[in-house]
PDB file of N, CA and C in Angstrom:
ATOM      1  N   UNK A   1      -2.922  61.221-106.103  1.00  0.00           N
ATOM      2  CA  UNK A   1      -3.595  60.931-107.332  1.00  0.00           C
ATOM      3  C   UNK A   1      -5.012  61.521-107.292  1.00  0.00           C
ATOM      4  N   UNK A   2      -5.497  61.298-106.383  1.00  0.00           N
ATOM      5  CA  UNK A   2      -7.025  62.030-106.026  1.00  0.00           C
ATOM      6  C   UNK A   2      -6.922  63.434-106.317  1.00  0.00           C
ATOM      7  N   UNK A   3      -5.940  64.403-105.863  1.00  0.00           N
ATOM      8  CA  UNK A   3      -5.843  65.668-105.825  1.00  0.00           C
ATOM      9  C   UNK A   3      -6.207  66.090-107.522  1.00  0.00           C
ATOM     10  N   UNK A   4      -5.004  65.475-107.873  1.00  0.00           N
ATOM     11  CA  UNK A   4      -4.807  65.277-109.220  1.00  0.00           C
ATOM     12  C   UNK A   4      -5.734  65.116-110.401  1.00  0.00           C
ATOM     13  N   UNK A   5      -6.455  64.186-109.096  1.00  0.00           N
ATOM     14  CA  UNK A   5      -8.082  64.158-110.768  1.00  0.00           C
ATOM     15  C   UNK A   5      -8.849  65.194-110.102  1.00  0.00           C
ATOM     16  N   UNK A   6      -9.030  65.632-109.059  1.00  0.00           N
ATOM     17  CA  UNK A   6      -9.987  66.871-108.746  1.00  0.00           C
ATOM     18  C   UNK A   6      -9.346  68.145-109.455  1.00  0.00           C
ATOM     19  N   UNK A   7      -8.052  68.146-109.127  1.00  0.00           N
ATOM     20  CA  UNK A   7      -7.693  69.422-109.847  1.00  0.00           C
ATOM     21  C   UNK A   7      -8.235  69.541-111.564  1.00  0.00           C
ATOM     22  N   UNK A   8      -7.777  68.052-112.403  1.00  0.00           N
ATOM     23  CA  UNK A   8      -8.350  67.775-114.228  1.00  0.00           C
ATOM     24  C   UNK A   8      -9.999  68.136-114.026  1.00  0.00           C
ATOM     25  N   UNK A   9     -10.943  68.109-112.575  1.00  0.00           N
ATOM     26  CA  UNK A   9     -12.060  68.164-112.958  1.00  0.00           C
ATOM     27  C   UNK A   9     -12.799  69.678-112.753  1.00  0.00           C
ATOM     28  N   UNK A  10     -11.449  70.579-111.783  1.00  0.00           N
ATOM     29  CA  UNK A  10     -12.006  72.002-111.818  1.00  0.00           C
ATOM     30  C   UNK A  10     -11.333  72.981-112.877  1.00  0.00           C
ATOM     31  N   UNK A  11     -10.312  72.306-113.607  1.00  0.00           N
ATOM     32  CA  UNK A  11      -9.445  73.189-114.613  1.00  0.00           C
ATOM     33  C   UNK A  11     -10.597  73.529-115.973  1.00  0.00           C
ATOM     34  N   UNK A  12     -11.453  72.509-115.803  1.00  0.00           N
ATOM     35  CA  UNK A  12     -12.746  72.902-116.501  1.00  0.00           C
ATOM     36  C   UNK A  12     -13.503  73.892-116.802  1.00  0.00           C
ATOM     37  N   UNK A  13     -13.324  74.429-115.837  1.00  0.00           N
ATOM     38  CA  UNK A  13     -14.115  75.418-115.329  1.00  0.00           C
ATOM     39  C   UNK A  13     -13.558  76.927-115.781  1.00  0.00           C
ATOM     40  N   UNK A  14     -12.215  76.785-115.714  1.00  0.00           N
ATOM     41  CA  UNK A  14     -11.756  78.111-116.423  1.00  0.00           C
ATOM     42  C   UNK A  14     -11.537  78.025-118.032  1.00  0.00           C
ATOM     43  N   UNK A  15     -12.161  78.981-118.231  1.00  0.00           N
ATOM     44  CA  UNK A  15     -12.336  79.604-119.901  1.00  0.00           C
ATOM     45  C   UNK A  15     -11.264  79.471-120.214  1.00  0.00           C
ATOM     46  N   UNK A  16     -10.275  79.457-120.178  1.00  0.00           N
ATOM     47  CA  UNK A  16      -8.771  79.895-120.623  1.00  0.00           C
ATOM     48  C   UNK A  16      -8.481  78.347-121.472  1.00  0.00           C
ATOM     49  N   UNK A  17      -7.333  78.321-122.666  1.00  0.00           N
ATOM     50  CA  UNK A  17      -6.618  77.214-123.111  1.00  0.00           C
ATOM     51  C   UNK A  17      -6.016  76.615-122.386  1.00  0.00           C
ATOM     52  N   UNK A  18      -6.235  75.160-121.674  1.00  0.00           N
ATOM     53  CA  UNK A  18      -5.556  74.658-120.970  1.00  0.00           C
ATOM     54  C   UNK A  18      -5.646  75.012-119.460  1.00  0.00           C
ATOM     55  N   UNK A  19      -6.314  76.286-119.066  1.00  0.00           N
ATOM     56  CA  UNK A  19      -6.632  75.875-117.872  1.00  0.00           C
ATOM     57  C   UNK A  19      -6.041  77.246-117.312  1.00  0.00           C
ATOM     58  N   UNK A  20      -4.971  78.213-118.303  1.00  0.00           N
ATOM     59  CA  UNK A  20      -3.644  78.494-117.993  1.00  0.00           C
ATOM     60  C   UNK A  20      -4.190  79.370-116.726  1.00  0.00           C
ATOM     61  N   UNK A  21      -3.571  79.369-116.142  1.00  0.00           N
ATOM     62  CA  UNK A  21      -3.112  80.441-114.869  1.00  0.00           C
ATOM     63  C   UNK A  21      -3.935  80.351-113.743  1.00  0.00           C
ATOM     64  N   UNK A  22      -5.766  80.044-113.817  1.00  0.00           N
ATOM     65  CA  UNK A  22      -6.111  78.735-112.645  1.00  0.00           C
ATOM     66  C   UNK A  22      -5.422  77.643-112.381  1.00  0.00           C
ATOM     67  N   UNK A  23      -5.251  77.291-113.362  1.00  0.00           N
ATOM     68  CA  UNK A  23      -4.625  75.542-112.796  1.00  0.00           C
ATOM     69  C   UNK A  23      -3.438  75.659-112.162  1.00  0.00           C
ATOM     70  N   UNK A  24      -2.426  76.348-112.409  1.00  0.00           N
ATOM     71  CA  UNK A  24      -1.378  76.691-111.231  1.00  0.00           C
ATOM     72  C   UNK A  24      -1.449  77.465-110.429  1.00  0.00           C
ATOM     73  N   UNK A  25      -2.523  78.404-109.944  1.00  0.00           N
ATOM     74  CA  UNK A  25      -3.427  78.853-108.938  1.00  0.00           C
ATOM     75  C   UNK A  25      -3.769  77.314-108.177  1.00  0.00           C
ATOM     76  N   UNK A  26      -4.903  76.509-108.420  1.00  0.00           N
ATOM     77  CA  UNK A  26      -5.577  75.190-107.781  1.00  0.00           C
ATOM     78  C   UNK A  26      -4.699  74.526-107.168  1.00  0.00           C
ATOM     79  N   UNK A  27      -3.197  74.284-108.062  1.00  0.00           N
ATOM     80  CA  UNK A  27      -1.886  73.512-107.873  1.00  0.00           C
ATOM     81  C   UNK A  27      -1.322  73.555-106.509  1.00  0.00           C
ATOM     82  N   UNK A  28      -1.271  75.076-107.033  1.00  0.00           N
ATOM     83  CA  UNK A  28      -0.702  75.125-105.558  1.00  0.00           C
ATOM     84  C   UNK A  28      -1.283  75.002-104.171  1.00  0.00           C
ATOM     85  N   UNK A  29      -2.580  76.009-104.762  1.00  0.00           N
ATOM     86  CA  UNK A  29      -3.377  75.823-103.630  1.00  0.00           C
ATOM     87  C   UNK A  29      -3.626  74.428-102.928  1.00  0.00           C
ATOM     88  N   UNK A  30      -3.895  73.605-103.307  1.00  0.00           N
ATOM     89  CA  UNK A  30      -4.295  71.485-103.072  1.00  0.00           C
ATOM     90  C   UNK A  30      -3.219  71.391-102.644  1.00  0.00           C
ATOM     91  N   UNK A  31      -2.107  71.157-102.986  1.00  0.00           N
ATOM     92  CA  UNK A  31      -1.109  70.586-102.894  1.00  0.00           C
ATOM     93  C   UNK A  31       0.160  71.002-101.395  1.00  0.00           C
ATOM     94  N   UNK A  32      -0.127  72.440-101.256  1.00  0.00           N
ATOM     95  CA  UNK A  32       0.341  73.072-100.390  1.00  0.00           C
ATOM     96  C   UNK A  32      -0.399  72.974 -98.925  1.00  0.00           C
ATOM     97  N   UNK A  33      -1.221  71.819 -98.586  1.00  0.00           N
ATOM     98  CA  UNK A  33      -1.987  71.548 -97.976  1.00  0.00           C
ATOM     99  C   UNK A  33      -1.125  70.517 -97.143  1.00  0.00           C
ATOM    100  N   UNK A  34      -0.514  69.778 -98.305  1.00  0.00           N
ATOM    101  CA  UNK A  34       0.557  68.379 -97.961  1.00  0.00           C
ATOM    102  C   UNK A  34       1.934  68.701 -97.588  1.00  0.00           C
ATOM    103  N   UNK A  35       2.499  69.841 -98.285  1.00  0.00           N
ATOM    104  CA  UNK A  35       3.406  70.034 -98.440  1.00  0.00           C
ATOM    105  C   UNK A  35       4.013  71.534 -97.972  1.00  0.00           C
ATOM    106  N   UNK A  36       5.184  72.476 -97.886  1.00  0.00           N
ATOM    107  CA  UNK A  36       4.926  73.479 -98.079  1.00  0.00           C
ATOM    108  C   UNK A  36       4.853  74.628 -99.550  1.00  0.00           C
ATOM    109  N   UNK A  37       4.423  75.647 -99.347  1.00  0.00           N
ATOM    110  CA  UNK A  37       4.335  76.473-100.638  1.00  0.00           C
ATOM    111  C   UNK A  37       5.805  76.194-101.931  1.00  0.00           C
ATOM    112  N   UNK A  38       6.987  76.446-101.051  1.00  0.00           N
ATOM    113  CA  UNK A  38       7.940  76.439-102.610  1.00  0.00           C
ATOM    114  C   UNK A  38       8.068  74.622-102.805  1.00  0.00           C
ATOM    115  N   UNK A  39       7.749  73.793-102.115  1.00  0.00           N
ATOM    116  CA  UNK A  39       8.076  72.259-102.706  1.00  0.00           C
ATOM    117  C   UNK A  39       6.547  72.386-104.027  1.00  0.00           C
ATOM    118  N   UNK A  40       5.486  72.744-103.335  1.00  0.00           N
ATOM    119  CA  UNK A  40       3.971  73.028-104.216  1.00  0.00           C
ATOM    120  C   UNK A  40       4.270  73.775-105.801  1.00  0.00           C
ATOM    121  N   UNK A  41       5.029  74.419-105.230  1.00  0.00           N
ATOM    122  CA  UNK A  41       5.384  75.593-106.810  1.00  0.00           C
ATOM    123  C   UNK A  41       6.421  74.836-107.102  1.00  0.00           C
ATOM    124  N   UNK A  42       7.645  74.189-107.064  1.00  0.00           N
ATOM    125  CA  UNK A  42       8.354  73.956-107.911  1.00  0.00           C
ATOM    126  C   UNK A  42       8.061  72.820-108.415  1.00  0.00           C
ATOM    127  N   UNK A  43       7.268  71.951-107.920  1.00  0.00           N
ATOM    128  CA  UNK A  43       6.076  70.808-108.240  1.00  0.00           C
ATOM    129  C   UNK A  43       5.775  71.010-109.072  1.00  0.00           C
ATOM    130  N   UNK A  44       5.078  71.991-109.080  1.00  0.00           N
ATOM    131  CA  UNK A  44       3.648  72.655-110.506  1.00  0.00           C
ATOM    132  C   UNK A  44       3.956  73.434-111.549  1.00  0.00           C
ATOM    133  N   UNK A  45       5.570  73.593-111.538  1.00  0.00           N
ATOM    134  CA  UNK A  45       6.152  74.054-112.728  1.00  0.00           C
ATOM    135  C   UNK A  45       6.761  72.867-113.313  1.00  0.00           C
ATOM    136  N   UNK A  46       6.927  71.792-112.800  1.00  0.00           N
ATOM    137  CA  UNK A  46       7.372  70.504-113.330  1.00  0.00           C
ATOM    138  C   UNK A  46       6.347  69.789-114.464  1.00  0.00           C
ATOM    139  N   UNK A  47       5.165  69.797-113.349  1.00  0.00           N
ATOM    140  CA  UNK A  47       4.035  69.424-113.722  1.00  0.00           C
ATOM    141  C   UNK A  47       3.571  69.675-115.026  1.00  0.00           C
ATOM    142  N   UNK A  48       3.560  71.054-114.949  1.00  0.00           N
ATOM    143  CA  UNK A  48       2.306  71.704-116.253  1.00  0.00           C
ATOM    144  C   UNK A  48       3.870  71.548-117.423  1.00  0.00           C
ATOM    145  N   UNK A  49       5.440  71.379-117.072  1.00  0.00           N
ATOM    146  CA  UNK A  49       5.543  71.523-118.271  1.00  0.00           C
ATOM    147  C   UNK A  49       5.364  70.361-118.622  1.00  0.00           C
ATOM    148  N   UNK A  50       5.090  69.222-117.972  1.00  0.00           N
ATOM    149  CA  UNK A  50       5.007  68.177-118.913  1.00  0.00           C
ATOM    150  C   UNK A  50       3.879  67.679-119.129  1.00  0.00           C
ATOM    151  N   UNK A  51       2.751  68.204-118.770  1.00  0.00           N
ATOM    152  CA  UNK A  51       1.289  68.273-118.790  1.00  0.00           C
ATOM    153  C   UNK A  51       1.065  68.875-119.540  1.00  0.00           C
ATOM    154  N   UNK A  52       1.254  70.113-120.117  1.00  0.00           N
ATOM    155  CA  UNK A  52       0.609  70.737-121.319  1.00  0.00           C
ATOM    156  C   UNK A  52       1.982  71.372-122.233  1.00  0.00           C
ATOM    157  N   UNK A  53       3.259  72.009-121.876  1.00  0.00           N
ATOM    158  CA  UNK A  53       3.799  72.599-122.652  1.00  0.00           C
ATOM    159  C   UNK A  53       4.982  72.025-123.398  1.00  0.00           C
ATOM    160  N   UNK A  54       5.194  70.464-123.036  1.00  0.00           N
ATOM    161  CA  UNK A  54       5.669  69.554-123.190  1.00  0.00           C
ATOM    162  C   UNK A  54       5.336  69.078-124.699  1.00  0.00           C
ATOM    163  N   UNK A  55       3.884  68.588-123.854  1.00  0.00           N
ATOM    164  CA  UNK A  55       2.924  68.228-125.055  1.00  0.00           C
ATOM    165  C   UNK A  55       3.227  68.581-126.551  1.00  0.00           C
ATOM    166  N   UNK A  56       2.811  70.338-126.529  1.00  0.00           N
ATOM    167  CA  UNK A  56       3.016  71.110-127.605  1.00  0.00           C
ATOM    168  C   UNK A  56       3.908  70.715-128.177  1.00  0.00           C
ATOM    169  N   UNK A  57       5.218  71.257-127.527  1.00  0.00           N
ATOM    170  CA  UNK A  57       6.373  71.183-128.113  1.00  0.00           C
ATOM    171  C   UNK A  57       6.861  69.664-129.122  1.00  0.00           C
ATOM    172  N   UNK A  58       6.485  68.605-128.497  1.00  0.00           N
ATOM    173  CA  UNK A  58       6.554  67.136-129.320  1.00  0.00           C
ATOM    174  C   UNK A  58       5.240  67.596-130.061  1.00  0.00           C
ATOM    175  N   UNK A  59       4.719  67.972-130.208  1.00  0.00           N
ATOM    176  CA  UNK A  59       3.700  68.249-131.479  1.00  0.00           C
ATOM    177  C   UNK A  59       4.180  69.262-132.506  1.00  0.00           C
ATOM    178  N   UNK A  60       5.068  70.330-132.326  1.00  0.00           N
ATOM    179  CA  UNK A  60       5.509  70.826-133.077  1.00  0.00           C
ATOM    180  C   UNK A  60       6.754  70.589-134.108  1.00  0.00           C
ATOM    181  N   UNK A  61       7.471  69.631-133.270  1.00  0.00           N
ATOM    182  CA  UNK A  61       8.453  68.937-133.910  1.00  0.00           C
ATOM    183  C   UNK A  61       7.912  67.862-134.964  1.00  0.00           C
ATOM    184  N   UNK A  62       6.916  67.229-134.624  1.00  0.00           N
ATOM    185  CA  UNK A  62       6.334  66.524-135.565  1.00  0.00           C
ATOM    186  C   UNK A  62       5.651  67.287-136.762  1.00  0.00           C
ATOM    187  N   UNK A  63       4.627  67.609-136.554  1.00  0.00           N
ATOM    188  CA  UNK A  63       4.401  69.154-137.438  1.00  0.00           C
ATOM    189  C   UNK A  63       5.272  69.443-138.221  1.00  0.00           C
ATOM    190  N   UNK A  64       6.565  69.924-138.115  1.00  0.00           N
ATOM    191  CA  UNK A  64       7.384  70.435-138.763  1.00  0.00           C
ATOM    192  C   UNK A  64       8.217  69.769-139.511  1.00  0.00           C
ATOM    193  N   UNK A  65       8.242  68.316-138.857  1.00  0.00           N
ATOM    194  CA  UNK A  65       8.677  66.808-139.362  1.00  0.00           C
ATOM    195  C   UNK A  65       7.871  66.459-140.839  1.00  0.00           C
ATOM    196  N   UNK A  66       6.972  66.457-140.508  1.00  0.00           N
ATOM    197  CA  UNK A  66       5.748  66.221-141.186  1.00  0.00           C
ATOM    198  C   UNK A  66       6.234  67.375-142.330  1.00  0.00           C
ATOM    199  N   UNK A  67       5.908  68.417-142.018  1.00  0.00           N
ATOM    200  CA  UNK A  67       5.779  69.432-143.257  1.00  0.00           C
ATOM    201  C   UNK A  67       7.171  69.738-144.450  1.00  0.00           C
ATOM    202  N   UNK A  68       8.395  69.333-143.669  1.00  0.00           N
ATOM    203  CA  UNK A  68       9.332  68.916-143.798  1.00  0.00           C
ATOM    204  C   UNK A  68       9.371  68.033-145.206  1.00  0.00           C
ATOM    205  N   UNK A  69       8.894  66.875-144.483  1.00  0.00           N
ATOM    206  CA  UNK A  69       8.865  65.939-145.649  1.00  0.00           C
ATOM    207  C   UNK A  69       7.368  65.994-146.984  1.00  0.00           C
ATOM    208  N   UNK A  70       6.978  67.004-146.442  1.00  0.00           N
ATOM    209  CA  UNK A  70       5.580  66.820-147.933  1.00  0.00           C
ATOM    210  C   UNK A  70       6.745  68.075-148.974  1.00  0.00           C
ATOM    211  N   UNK A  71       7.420  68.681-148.640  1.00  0.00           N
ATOM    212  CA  UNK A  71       7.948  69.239-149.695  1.00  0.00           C
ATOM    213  C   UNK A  71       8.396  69.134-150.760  1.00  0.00           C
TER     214      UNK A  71
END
C-alpha cells in the first residue's frame, strides 16, 4: 500500500494524461523490488486497467447513456 501511494505521489510529476507511460515505468520499477519483473508487469497491466482505463470506459457508457436518452 505504501508503494502504491508513493507511486500516486510521483505520477505527478509527469506531464502526460494520467501519468501514461511513467507510471508503468515507476510500476514496475517499485514493485519488481518485491517481486520478479513478469509477476511486476502483469501486475501493472491489471492495475492501470482498472486504475485509469477502466475508469474511462464506465464513463463512456454513461455518456452515451446519458446522450442516449436527451434525444
Amino acid at each position: 500500500m505504501a508503494l502504491s501511494a508513493f507511486l500516486g505521489m510521483l505520477k505527478v510529476f509527469a506531464p502526460l494524461p494520467g501519468g501514461a507511460g511513467g507510471t508503468e515505468v515507476l510500476f514496475i520499477i517499485l514493485f519488481s523490488i518485491f517481486t520478479n519483473q513478469i509477476v511486476a508487469t502483469s501486475t501493472m497491466i491489471v492495475w492501470r486497467f482498472v486504475s485509469f482505463y477502466m475508469i474511462m470506459l464506465i464513463g463512456f457508457v454513461f455518456y452515451m447513456t446519458y446522450k442516449l436518452k436527451m434525444r
